[in-house]
Protein backbone atom coordinates (compact mmCIF):
# COMPACT_ATOMS: atom_id res chain seq x y z
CA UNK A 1 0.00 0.00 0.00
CA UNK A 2 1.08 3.50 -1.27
CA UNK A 3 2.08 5.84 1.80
CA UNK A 4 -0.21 9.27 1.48
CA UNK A 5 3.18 10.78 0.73
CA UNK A 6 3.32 8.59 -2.43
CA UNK A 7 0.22 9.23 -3.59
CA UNK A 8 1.14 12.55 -3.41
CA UNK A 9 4.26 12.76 -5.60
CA UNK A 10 2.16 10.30 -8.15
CA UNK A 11 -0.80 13.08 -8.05
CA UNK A 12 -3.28 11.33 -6.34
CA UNK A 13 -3.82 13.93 -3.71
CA UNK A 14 -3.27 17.25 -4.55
CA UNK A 15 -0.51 19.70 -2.38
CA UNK A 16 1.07 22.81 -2.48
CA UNK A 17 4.16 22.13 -4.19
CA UNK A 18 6.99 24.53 -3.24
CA UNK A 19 9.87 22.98 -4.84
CA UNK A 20 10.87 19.34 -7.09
CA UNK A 21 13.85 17.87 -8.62
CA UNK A 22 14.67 14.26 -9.29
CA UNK A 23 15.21 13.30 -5.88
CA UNK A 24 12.72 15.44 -3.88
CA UNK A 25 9.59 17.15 -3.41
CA UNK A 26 9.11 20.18 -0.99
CA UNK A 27 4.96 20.72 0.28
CA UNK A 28 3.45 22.80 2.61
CA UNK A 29 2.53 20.43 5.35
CA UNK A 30 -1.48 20.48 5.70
CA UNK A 31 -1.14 20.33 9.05
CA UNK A 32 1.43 23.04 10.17
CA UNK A 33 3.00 23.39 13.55
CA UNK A 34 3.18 26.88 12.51
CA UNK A 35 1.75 28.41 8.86
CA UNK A 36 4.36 27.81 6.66
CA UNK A 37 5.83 24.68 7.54
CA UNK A 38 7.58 22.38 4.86
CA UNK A 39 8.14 19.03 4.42
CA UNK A 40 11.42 17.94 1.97
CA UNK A 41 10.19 14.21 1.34
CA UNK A 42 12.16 11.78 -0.36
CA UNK A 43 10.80 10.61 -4.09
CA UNK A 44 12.08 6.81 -2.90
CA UNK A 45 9.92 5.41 -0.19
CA UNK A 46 12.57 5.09 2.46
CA UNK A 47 10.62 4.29 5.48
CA UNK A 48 13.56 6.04 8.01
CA UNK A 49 16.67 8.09 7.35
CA UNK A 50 19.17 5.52 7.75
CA UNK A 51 18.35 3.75 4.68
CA UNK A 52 18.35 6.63 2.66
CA UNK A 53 21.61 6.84 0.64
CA UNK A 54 23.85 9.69 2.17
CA UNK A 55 24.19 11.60 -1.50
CA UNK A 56 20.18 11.74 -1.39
CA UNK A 57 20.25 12.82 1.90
CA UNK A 58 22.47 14.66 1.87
CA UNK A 59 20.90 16.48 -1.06
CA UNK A 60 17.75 16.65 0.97
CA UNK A 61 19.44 18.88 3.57
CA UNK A 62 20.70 21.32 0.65
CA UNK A 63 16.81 21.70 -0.65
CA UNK A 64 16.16 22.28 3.54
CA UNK A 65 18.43 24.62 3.79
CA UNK A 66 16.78 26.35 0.68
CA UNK A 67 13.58 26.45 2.30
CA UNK A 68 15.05 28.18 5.68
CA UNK A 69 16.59 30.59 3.49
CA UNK A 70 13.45 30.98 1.71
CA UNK A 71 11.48 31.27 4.54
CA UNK A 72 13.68 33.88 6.85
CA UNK A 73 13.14 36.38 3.53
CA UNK A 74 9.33 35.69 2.68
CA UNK A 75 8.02 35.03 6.12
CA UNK A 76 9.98 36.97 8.00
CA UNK A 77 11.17 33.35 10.26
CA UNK A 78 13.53 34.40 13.46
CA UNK A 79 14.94 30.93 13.18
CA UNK A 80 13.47 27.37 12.21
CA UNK A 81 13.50 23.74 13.42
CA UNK A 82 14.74 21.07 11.27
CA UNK A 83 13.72 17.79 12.18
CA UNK A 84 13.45 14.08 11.22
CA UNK A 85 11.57 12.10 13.09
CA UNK A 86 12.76 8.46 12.88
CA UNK A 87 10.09 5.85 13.66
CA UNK A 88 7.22 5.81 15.23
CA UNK A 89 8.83 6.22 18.79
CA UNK A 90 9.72 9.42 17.92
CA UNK A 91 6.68 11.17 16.49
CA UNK A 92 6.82 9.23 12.65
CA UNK A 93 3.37 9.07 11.28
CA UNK A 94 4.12 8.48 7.77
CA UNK A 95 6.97 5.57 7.08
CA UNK A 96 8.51 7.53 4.07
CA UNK A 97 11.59 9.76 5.21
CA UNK A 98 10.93 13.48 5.14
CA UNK A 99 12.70 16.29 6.38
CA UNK A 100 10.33 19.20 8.39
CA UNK A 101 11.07 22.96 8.02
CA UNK A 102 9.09 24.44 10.49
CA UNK A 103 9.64 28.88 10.85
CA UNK A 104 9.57 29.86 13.97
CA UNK A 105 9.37 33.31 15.86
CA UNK A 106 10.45 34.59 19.35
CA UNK A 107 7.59 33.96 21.71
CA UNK A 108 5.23 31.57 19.30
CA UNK A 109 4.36 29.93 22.23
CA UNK A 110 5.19 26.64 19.69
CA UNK A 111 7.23 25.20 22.39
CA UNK A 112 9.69 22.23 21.21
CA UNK A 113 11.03 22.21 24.42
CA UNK A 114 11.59 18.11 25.29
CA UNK A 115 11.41 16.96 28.91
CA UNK A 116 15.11 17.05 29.52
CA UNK A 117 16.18 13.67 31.64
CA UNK A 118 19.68 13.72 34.00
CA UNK A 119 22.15 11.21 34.24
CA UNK A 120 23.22 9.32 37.18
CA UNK A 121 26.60 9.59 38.57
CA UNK A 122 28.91 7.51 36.40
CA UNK A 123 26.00 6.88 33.94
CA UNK A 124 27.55 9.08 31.24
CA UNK A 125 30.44 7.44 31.05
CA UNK A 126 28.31 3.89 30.53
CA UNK A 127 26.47 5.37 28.10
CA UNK A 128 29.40 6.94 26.03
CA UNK A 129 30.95 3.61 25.76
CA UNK A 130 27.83 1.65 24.30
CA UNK A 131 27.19 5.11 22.02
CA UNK A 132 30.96 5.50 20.93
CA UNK A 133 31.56 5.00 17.18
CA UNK A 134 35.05 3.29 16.85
């Protein structure tokens, strides 16, 4: 079964299209954290970000960074968040990698702001070990 973001780049659902190439499509998400956000999805139906090729992806950050450009001159954006949610753990609803580019403004009241959790004494260093890349 087609993911809605497939049907999408085959025209099956309509979208406001901001930006395509070979490897991309840029839409206004229909439903924004704040007006203006962007999605950068993938044309391949990569269902995470670690099975996307590195030259796509990395091409997929160029077109983001395009659209933060883009939207600190149109809209005026006092920064943005760029974000890639990677499963459904973290807040994936559609299994088809995508890249959000959300504006943002000084006192939106958006938030973003993640429960922030502490370490134990000595836990760092236990976690460094399993998490360093050697």
């Amino acid at each position: 079964m087609k993911t809605v973001f497939e049907m999408i780049i085959d025209g099956d659902i309509p979208s406001v299209k901001l930006y395509e190439d070979d490897v991309c499509l840029v839409i206004l998400d229909i439903n924004p954290i704040q007006k203006g956000h962007a999605l950068v999805i993938s044309k391949k139906p990569y269902p995470r970000f670690t099975e996307s090729p590195c030259q796509e992806l990395s091409h997929m950050m160029e077109v983001a960074k395009k659209v933060d450009l883009k939207m600190r001159e149109a809209l005026k954006a006092e920064g943005t968040n760029i974000m890639i949610n990677n499963d459904p753990a973290s807040g994936q609803e559609v299994p088809h990698l995508h890249i959000h580019v959300i504006p943002r403004y000084k006192d939106d009241g958006k938030g973003f702001i993640l429960n922030k959790d502490k370490y134990s004494e000595g836990e760092i260093n236990q976690f460094g070990e399993k998490l360093c890349l050697k």
